[in-house]
Protein backbone atom coordinates (compact mmCIF):
# COMPACT_ATOMS: atom_id res chain seq x y z
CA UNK A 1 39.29 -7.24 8.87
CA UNK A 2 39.67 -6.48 5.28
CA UNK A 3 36.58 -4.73 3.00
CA UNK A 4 36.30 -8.11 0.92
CA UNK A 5 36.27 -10.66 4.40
CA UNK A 6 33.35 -8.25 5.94
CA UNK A 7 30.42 -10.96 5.74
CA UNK A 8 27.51 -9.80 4.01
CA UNK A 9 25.08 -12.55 4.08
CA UNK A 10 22.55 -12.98 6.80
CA UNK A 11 21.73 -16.54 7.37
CA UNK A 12 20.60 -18.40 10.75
CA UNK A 13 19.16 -21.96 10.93
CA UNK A 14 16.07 -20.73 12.14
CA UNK A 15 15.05 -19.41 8.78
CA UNK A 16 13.98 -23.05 7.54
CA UNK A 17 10.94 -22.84 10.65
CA UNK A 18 8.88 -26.11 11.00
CA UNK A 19 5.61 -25.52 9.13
CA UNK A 20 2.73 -28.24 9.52
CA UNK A 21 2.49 -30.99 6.51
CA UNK A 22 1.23 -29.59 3.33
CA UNK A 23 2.05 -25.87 4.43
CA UNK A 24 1.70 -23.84 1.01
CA UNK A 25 4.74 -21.82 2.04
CA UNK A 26 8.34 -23.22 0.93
CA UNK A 27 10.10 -23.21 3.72
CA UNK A 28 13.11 -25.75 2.68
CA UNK A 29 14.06 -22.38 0.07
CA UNK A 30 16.18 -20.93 3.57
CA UNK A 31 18.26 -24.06 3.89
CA UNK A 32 18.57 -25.04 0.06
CA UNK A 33 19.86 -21.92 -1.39
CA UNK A 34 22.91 -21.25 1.21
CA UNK A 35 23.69 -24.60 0.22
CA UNK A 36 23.37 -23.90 -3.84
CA UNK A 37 25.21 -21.21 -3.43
CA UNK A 38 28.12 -22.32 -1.45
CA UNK A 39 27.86 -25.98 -4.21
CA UNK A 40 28.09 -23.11 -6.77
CA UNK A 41 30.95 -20.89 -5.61
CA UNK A 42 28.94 -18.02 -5.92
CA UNK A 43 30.42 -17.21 -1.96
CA UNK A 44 32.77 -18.89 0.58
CA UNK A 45 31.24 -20.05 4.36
CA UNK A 46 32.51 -17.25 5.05
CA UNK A 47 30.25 -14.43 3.35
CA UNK A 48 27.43 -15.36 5.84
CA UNK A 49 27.15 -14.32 9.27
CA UNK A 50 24.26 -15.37 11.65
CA UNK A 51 22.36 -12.50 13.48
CA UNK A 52 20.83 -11.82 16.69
CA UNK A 53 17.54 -10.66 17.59
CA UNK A 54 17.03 -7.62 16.81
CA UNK A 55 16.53 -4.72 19.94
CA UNK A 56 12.91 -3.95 19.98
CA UNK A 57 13.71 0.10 20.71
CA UNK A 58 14.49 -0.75 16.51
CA UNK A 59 11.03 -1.44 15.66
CA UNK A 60 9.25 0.99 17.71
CA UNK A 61 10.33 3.29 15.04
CA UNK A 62 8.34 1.40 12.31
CA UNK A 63 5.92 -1.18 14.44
CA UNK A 64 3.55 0.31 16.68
CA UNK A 65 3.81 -0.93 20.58
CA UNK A 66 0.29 -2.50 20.83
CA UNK A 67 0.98 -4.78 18.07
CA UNK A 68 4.79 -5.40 18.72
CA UNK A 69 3.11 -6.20 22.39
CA UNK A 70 0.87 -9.12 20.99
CA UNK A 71 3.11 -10.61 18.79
CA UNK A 72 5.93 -10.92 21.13
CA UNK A 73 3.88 -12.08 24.17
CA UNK A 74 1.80 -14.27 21.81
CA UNK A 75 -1.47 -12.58 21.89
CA UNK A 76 -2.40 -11.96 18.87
CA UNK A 77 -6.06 -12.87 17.98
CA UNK A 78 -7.10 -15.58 16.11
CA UNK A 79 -8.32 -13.41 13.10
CA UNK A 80 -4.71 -11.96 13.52
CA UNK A 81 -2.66 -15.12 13.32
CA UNK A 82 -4.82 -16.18 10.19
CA UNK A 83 -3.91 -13.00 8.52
CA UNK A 84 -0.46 -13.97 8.91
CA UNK A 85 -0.43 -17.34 7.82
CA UNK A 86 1.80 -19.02 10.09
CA UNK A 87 0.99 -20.92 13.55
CA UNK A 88 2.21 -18.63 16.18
CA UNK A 89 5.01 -19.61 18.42
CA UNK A 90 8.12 -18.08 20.69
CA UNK A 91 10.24 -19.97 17.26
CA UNK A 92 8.42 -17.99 14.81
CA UNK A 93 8.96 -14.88 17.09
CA UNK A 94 12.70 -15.28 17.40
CA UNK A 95 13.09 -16.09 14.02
CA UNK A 96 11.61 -12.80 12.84
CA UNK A 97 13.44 -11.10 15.12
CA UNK A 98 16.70 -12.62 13.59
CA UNK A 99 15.55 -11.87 9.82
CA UNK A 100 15.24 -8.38 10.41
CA UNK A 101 18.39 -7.85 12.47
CA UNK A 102 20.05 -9.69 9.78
CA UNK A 103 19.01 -6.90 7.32
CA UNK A 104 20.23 -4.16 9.35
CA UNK A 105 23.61 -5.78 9.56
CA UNK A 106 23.49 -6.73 5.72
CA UNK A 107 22.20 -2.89 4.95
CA UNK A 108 25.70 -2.02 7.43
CA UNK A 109 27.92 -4.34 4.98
CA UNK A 110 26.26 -2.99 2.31
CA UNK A 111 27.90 0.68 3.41
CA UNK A 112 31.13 -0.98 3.50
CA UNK A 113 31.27 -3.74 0.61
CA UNK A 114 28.84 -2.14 -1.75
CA UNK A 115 26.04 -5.14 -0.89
CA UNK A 116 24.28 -6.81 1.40
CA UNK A 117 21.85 -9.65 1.31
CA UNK A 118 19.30 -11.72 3.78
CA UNK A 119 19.03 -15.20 2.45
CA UNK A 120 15.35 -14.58 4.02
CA UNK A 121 13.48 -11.32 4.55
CA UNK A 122 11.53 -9.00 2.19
CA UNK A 123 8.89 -9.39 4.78
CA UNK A 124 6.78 -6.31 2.82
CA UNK A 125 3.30 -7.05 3.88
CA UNK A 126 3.46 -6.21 7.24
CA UNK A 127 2.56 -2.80 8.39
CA UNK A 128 3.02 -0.85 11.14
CA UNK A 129 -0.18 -2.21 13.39
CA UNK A 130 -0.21 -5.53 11.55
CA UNK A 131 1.34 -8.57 9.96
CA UNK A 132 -0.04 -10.24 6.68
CA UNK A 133 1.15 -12.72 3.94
CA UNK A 134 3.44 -14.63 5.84
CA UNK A 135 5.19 -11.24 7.07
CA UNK A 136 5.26 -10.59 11.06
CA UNK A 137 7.82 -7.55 10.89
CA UNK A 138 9.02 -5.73 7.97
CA UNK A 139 12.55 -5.94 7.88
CA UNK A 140 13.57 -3.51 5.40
CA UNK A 141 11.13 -0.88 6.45
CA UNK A 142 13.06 -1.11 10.11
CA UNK A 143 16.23 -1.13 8.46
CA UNK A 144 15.71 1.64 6.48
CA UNK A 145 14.50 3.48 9.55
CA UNK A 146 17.88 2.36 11.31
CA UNK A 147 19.69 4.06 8.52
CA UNK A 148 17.79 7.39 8.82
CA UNK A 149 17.39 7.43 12.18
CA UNK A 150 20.57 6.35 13.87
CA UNK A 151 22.85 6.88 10.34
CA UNK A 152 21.58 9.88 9.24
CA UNK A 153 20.98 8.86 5.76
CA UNK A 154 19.43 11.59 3.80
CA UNK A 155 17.56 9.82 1.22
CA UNK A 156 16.71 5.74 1.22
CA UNK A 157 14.60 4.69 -1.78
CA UNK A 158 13.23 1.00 -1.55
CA UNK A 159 12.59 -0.68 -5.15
CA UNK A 160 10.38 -3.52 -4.67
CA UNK A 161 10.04 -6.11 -7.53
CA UNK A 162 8.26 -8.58 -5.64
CA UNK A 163 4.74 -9.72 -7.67
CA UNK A 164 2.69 -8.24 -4.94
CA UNK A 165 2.58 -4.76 -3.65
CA UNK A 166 4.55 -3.72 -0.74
CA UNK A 167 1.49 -2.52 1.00
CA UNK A 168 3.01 -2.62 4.47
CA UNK A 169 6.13 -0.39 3.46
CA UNK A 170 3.88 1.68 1.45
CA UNK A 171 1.71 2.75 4.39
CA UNK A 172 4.88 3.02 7.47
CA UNK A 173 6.58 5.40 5.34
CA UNK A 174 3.39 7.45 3.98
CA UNK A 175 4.57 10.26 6.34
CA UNK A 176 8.43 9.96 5.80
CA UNK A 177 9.72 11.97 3.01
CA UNK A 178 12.81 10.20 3.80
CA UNK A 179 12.05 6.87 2.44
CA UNK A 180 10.91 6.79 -0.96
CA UNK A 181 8.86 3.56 -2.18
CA UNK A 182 8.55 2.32 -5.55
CA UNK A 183 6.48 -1.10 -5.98
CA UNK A 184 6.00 -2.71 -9.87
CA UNK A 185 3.47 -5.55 -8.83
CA UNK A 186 0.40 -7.48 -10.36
CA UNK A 187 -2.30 -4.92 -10.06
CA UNK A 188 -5.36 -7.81 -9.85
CA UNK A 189 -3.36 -9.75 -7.71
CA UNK A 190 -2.53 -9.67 -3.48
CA UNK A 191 -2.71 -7.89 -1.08
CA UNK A 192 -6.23 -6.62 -2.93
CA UNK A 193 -6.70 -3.64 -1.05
CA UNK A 194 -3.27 -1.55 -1.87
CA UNK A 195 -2.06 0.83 0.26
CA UNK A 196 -0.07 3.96 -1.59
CA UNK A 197 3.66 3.88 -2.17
CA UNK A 198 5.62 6.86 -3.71
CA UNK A 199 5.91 5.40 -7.05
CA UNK A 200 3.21 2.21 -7.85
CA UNK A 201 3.16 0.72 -11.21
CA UNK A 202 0.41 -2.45 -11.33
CA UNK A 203 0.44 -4.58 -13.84
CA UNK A 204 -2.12 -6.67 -15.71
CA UNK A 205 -2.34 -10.58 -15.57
CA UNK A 206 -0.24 -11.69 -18.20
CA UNK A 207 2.50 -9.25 -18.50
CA UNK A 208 5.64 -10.83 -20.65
CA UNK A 209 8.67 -10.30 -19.78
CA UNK A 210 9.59 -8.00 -22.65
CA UNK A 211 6.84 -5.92 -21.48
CA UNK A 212 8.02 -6.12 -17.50
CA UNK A 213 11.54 -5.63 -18.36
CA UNK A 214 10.98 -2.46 -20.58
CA UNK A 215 8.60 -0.94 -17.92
CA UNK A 216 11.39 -1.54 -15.21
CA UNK A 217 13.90 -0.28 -17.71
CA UNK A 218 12.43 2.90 -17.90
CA UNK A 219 11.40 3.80 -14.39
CA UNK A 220 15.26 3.41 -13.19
CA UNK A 221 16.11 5.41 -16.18
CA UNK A 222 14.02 8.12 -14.42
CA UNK A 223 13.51 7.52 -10.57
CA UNK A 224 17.30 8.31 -9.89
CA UNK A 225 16.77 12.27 -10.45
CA UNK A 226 13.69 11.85 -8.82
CA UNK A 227 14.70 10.88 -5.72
CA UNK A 228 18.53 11.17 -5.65
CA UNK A 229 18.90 8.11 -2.63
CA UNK A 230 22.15 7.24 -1.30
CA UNK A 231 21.09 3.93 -0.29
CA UNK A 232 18.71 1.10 -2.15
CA UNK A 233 16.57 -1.79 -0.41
CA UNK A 234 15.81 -4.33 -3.32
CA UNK A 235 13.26 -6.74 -2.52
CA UNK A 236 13.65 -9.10 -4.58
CA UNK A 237 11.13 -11.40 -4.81
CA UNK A 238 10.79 -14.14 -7.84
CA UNK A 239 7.07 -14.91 -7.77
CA UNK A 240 7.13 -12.77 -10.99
CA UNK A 241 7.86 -16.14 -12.61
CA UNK A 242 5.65 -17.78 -15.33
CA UNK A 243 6.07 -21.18 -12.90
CA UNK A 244 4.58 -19.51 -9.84
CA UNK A 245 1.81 -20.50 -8.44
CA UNK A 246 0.30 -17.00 -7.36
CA UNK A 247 2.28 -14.67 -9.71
CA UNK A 248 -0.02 -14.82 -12.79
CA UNK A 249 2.65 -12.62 -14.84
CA UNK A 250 4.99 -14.63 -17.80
CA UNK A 251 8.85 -14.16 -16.97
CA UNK A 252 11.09 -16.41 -17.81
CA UNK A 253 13.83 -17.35 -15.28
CA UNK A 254 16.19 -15.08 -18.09
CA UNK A 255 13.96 -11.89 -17.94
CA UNK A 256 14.00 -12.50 -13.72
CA UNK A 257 17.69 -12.69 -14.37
CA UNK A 258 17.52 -9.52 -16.38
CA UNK A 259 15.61 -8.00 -14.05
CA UNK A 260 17.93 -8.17 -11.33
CA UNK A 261 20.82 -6.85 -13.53
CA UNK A 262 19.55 -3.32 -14.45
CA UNK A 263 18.77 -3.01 -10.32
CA UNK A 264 22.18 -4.34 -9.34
CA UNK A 265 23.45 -1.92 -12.91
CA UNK A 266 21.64 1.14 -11.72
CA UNK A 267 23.53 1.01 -8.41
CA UNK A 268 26.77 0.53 -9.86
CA UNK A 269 25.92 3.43 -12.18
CA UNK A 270 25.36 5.58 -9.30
CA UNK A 271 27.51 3.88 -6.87
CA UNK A 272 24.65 3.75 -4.66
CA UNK A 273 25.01 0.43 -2.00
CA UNK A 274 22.23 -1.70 -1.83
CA UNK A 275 21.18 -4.23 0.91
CA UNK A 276 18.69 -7.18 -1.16
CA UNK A 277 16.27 -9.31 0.68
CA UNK A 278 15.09 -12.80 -1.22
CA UNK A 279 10.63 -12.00 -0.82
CA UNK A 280 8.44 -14.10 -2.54
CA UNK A 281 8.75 -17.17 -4.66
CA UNK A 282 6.09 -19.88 -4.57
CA UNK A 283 7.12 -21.96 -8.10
CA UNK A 284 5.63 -25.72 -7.62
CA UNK A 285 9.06 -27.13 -8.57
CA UNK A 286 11.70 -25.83 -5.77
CA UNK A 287 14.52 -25.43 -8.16
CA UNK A 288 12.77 -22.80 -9.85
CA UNK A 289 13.00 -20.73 -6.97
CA UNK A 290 16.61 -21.79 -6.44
CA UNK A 291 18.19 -20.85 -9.76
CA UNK A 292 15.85 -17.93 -9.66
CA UNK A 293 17.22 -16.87 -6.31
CA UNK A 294 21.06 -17.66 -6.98
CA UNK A 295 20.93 -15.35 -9.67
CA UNK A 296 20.09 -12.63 -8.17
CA UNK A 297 22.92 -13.47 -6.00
CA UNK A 298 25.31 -14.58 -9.10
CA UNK A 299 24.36 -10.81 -10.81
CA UNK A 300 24.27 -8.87 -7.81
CA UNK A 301 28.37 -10.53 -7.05
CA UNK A 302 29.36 -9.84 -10.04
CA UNK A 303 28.79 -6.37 -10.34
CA UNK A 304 28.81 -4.77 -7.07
CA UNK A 305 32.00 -7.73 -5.65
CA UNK A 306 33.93 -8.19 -8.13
């Protein structure tokens, strides 16, 4: 198979999960933006491969056993499952299980094509003895593990753009000079009690997106020499919007668009592959979140693909 048919988009039906009426979380997102995408001819059918549940020896390395023994057998305490957000069920299990195989394999295409991406994922909330936020495992974290551990990659840094800290990467790789975290995130907003990553910037209510951009601007200009990675995790979530219902900063969907080029830029710069993961997005009107989502696809194509 040649470098440019390697799929590089993890997708499985069981990303749109059934979610009872009224659900705050927007669920259709996973089965709408394949389809915008494919409407678009951003990629081909394909660019998309459907993963497997992840082996659990994978997320021993991040997740500790007690927990990763409730939530797959289902015991998890009510106090737990609230925490989380979803109803639990065997579904919700497997589909987890799927999202964060399907960012291993995308951070493995990444090695090979230059990119990967999870049409879900970014799952950033969930520590190593808990889940939060709508986040059961944390697929990058494991996937970055994978990398170190099995891959022998020196230096991973994860850049995480998503409106609300990472908290749960920031506290699984407190101890791992290997992984390097870097989190720009509403500072007054969730998860209210931050943990520490490497590198946190919080921002004020209100930020513009002059302000956000210039901020980002200048931390890539610097975090390269201080960390020197050979692999990027972007998590990529748009609830940075102005439109968002629990972002409370002021970006247009041109300065999220922006955004996404200088990340997808500084790898190209430093021809560093990158494996992207969609995170949060919670904009009343759905195509918000759509166009918002495709381009970070459209940018990340066109400079890393093509």
């Amino acid at each position: 198979m040649s470098r440019k048919k390697i799929p590089f988009i993890a997708l499985h039906k069981c990303f749109r999960h059934p979610l009872p009426e009224g659900h705050r979380f927007p669920m259709a997102k996973y089965e709408l933006l394949p389809q915008q995408l494919l409407y678009e001819a951003i990629v081909t059918k394909d660019d998309f491969f459907a993963p497997q549940p992840v082996e659990i020896k994978f997320l021993t390395k991040v997740h500790q056993a007690s927990y990763l023994e409730r939530l797959l057998h289902l015991t998890l305490d009510p106090r737990e499952v609230r925490r989380i957000g979803f109803p639990r069920s065997e579904a919700l299990v497997d589909r987890e299980l799927r999202i964060t195989n399907g960012t291993i394999l995308a951070a493995l295409a990444a090695l090979k094509r230059g990119i990967g991406f999870n049409i879900a994922g970014g799952t950033h909330h969930a520590g190593s003895d808990w889940g939060e936020g709508f986040c059961l495992l944390n697929d990058q974290a494991v996937a970055a593990s994978y990398l170190v551990h099995q891959l022998q990659v020196k230096k991973v840094l994860i850049i995480d753009l998503d409106v609300h800290q990472g908290n749960g990467t920031a506290e699984i790789f407190q101890n791992e000079p290997r992984v390097f975290t870097f989190s720009v995130h509403g500072q007054n907003n969730y998860p209210f009690k931050k943990e520490k990553s490497d590198w946190d910037i919080g921002l004020p209510d209100g930020t513009k997106g002059s302000e956000y951009l210039k901020i980002v601007e200048e931390a890539l200009q610097t975090i390269y020499y201080k960390v020197r990675p050979e692999f990027i995790f972007y998590q990529a979530g748009v609830d940075v919007l102005e439109t968002d219902k629990m972002g409370k900063l002021k970006l247009t969907l041109e300065d999220c668009r922006q955004r996404d080029q200088m990340v997808f830029r500084f790898c190209k710069k430093w021809n560093l592959p990158v494996q992207v993961s969609m995170g949060g997005g919670y904009s009343a009107q759905l195509r918000n979140l759509l166009t918002a989502h495709c381009n970070t696809f459209k940018e990340g194509i066109l400079l890393l693909l093509r």
